[in-house]
N, C-alpha and C. Protein backbone atom coordinates (compact mmCIF):
# COMPACT_ATOMS: atom_id res chain seq x y z
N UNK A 1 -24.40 -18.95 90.67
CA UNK A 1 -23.23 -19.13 91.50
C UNK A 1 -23.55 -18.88 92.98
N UNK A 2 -24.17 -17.75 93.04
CA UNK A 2 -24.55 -17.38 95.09
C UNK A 2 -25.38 -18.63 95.19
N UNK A 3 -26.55 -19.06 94.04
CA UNK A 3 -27.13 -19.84 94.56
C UNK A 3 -26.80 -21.69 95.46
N UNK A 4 -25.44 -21.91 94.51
CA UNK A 4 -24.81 -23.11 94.99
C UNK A 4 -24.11 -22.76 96.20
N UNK A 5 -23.30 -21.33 96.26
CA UNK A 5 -23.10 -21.29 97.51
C UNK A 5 -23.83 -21.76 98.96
N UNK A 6 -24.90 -21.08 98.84
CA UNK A 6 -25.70 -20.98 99.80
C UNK A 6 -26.30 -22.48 100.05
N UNK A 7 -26.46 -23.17 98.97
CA UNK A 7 -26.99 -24.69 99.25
C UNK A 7 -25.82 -25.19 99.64
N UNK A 8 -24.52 -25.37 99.82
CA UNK A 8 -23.49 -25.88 99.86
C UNK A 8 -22.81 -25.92 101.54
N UNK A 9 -23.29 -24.50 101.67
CA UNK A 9 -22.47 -24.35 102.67
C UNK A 9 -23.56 -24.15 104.22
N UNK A 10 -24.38 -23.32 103.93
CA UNK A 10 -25.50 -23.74 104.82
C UNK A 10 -25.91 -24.92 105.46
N UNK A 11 -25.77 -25.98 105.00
CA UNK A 11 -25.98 -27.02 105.73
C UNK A 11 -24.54 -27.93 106.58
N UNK A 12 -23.70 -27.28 106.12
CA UNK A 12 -22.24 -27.72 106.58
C UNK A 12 -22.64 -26.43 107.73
N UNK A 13 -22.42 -25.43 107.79
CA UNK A 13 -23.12 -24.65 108.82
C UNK A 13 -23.62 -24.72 110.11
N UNK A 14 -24.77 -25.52 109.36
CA UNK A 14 -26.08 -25.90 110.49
C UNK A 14 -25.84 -27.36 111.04
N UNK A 15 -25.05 -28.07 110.44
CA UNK A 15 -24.57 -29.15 111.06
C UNK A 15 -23.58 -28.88 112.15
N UNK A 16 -22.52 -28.15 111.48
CA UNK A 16 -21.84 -27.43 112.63
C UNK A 16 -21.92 -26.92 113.58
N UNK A 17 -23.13 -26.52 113.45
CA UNK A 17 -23.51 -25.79 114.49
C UNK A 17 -24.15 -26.49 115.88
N UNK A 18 -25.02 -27.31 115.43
CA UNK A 18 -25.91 -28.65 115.90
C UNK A 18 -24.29 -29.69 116.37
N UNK A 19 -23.66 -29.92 116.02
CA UNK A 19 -22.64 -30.62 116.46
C UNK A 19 -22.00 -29.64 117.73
N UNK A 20 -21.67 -28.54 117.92
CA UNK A 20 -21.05 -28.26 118.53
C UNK A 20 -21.90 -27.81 119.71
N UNK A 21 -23.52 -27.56 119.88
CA UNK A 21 -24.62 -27.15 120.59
C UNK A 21 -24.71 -29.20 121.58
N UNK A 22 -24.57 -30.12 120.71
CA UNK A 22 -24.76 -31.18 121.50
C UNK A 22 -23.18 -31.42 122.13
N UNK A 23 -22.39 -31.19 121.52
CA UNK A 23 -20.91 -31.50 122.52
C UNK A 23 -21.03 -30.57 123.70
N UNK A 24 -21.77 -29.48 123.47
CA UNK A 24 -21.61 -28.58 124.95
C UNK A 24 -22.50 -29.58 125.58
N UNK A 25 -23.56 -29.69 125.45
CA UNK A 25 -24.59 -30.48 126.30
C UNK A 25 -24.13 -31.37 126.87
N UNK A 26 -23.07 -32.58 126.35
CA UNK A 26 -22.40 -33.28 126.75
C UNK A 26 -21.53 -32.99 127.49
N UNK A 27 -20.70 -32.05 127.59
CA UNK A 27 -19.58 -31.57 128.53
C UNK A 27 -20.19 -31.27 129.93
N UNK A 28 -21.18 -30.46 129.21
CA UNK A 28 -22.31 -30.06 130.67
C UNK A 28 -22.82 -31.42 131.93
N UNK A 29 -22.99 -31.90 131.04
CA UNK A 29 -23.76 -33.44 131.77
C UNK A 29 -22.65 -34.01 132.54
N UNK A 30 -21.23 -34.25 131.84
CA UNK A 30 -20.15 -34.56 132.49
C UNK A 30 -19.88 -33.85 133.38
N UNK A 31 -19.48 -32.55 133.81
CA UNK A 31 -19.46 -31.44 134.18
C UNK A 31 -20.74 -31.81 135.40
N UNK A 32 -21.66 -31.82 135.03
CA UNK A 32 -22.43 -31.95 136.26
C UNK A 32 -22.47 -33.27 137.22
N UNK A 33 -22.62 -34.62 136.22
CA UNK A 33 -22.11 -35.70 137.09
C UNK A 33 -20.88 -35.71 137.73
N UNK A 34 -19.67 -34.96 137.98
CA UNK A 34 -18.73 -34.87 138.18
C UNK A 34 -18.94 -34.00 139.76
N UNK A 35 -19.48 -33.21 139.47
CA UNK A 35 -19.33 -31.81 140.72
C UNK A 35 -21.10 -33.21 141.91
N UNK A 36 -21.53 -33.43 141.35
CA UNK A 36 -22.42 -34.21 142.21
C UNK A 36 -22.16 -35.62 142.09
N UNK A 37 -21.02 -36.53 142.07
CA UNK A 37 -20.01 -37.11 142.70
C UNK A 37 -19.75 -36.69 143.16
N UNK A 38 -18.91 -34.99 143.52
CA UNK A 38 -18.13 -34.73 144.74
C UNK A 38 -18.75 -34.42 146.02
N UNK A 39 -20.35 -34.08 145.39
CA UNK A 39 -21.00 -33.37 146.80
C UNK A 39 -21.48 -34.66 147.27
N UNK A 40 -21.15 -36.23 146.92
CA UNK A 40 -22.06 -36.94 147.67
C UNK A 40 -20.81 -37.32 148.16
N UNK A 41 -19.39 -36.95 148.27
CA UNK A 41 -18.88 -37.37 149.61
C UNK A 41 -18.79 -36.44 150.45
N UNK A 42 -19.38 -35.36 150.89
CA UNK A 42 -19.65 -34.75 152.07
C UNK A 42 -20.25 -35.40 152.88
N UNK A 43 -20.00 -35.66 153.98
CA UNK A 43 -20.20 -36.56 155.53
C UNK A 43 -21.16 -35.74 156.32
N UNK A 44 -21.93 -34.59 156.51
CA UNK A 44 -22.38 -34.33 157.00
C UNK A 44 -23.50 -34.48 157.74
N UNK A 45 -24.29 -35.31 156.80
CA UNK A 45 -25.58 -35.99 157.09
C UNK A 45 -25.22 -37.24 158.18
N UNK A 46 -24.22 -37.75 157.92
CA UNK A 46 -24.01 -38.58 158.80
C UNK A 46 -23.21 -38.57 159.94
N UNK A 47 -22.89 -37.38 160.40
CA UNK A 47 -22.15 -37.17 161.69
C UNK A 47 -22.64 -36.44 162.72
N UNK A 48 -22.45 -36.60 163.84
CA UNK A 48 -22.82 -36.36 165.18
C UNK A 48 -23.28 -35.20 165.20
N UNK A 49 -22.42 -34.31 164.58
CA UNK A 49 -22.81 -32.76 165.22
C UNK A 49 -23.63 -32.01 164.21
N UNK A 50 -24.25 -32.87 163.28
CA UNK A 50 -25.10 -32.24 162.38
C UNK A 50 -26.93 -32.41 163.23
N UNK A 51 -26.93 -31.25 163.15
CA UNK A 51 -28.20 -30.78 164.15
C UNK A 51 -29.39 -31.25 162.86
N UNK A 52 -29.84 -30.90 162.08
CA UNK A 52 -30.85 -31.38 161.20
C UNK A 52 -31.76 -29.82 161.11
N UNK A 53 -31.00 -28.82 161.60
CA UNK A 53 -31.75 -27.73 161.54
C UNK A 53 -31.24 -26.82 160.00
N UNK A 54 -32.46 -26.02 159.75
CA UNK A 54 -31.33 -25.30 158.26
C UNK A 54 -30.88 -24.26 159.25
N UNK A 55 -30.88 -23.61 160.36
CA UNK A 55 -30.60 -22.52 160.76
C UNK A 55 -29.13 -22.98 161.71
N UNK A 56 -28.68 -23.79 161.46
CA UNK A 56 -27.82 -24.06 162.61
C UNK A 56 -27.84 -25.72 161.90
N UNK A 57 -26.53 -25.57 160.81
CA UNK A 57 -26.44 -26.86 160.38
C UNK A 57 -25.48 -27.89 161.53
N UNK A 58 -24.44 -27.13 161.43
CA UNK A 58 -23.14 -27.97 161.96
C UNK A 58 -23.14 -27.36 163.63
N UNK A 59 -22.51 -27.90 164.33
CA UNK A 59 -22.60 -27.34 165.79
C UNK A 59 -20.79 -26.61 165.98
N UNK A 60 -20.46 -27.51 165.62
CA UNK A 60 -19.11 -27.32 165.32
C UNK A 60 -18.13 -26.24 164.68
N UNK A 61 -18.72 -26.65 163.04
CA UNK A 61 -18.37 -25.49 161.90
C UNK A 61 -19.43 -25.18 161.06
N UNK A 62 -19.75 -24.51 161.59
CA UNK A 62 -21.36 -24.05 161.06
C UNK A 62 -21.07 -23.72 159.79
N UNK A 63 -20.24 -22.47 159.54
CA UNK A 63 -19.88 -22.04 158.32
C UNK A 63 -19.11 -23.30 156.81
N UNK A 64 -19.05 -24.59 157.40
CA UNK A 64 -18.64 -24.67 156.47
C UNK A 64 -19.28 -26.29 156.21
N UNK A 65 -20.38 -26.46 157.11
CA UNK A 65 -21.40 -27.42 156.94
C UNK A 65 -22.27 -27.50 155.57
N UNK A 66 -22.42 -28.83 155.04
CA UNK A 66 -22.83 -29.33 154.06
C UNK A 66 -22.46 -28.82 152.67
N UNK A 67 -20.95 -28.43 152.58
CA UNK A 67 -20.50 -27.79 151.32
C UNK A 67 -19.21 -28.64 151.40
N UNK A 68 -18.65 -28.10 149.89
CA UNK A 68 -17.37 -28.92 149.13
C UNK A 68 -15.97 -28.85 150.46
N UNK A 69 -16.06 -27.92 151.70
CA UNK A 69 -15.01 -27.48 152.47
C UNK A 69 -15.06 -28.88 153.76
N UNK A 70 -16.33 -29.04 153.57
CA UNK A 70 -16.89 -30.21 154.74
C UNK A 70 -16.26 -31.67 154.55
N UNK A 71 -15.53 -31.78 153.45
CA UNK A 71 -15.23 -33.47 152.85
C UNK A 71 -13.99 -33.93 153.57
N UNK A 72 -12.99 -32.75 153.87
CA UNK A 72 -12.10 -33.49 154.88
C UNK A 72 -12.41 -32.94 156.43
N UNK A 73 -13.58 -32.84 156.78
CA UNK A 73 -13.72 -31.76 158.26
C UNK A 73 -12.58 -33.13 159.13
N UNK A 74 -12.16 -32.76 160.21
CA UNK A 74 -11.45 -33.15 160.84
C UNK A 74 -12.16 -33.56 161.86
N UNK A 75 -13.63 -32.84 162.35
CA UNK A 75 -13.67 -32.79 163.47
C UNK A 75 -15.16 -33.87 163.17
N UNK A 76 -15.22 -34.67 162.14
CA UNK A 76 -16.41 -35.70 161.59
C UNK A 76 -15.88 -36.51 162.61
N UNK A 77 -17.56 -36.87 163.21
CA UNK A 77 -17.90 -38.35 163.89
C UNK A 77 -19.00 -38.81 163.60
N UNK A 78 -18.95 -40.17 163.25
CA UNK A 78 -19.90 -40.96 162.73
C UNK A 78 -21.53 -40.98 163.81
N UNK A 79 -22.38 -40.96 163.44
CA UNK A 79 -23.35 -41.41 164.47
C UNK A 79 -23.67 -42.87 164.25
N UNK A 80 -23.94 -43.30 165.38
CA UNK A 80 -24.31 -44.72 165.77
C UNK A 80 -25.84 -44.82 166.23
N UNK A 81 -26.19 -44.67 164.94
CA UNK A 81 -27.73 -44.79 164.92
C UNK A 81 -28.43 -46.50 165.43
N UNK A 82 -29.05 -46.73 165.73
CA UNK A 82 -29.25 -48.58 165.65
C UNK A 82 -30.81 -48.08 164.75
N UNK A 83 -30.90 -49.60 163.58
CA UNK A 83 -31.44 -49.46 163.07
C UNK A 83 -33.08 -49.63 163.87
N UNK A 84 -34.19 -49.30 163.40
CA UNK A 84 -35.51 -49.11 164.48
C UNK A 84 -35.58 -50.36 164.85
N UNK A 85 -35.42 -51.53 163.71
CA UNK A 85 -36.04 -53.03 163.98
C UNK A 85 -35.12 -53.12 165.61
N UNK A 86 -33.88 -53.28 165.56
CA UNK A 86 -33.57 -53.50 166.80
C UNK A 86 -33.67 -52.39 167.65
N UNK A 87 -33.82 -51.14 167.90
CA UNK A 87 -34.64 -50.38 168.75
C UNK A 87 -36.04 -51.50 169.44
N UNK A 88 -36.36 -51.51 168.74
CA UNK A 88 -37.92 -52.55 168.65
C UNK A 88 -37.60 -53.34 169.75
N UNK A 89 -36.81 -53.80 169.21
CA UNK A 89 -36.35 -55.53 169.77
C UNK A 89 -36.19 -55.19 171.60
N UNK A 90 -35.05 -54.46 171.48
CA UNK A 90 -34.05 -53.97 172.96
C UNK A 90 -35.62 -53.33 174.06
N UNK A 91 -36.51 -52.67 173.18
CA UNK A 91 -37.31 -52.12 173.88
C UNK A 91 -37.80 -53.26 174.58
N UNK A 92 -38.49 -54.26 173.77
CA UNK A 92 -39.17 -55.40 174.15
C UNK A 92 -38.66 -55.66 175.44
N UNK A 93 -37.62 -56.43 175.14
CA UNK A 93 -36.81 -57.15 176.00
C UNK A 93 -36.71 -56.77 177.25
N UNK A 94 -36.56 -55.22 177.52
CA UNK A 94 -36.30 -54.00 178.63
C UNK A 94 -37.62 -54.19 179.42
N UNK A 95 -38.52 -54.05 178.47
CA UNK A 95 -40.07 -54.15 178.97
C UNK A 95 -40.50 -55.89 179.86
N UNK A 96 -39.96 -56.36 179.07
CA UNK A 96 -40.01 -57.81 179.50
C UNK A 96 -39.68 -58.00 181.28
N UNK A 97 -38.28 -57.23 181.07
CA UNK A 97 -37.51 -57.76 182.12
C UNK A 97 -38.14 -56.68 183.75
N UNK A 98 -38.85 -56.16 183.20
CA UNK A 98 -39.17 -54.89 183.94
C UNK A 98 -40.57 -55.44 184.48
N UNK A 99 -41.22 -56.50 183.86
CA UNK A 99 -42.29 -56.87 184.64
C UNK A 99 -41.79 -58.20 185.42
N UNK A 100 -40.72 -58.61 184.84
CA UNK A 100 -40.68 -60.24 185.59
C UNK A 100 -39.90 -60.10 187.57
């Protein structure tokens, strides 16, 4: 009798157990794609007053640069980078006009 127990229920057990060890894993994964969706709309990288230093992120709001508080900053401005190719170009041209 213990012996059918133990074959019976042990593996209902260990399945159980294994089922509920991969649903966490899964929650987790969700759980993590979720929170890094949110950190990739922080703007920081792309606005003016982000210095590129770790000691002195934001110029602005230092304290609350490149974190979850940064997504509505108020005080975000875009930088207007030009891409190098036309850097390139404008240089040329400047140079051009500078010998003629």
């Amino acid at each position: 009798m213990n012996q059918i127990i133990i074959n019976s229920v042990c593996p209902i057990c260990i399945w159980l157990v294994l089922t509920l060890f991969f649903l966490s894993v899964l929650c987790a994964l969700q759980d993590g794609a979720a929170q890094l969706k949110r950190l990739h709309q922080v703007p920081c990288n792309r606005c003016a007053f982000s210095t590129g230093d770790h000691r002195l992120k934001c110029t602005v709001r230092p304290c609350q640069a490149f974190s979850e508080e940064a997504i509505c900053c108020i005080d975000f401005e875009p930088v207007s980078i030009k891409p190098a190719h036309l850097w390139l170009i404008q240089s040329l041209q400047v140079s051009k006009l500078g010998r003629s």
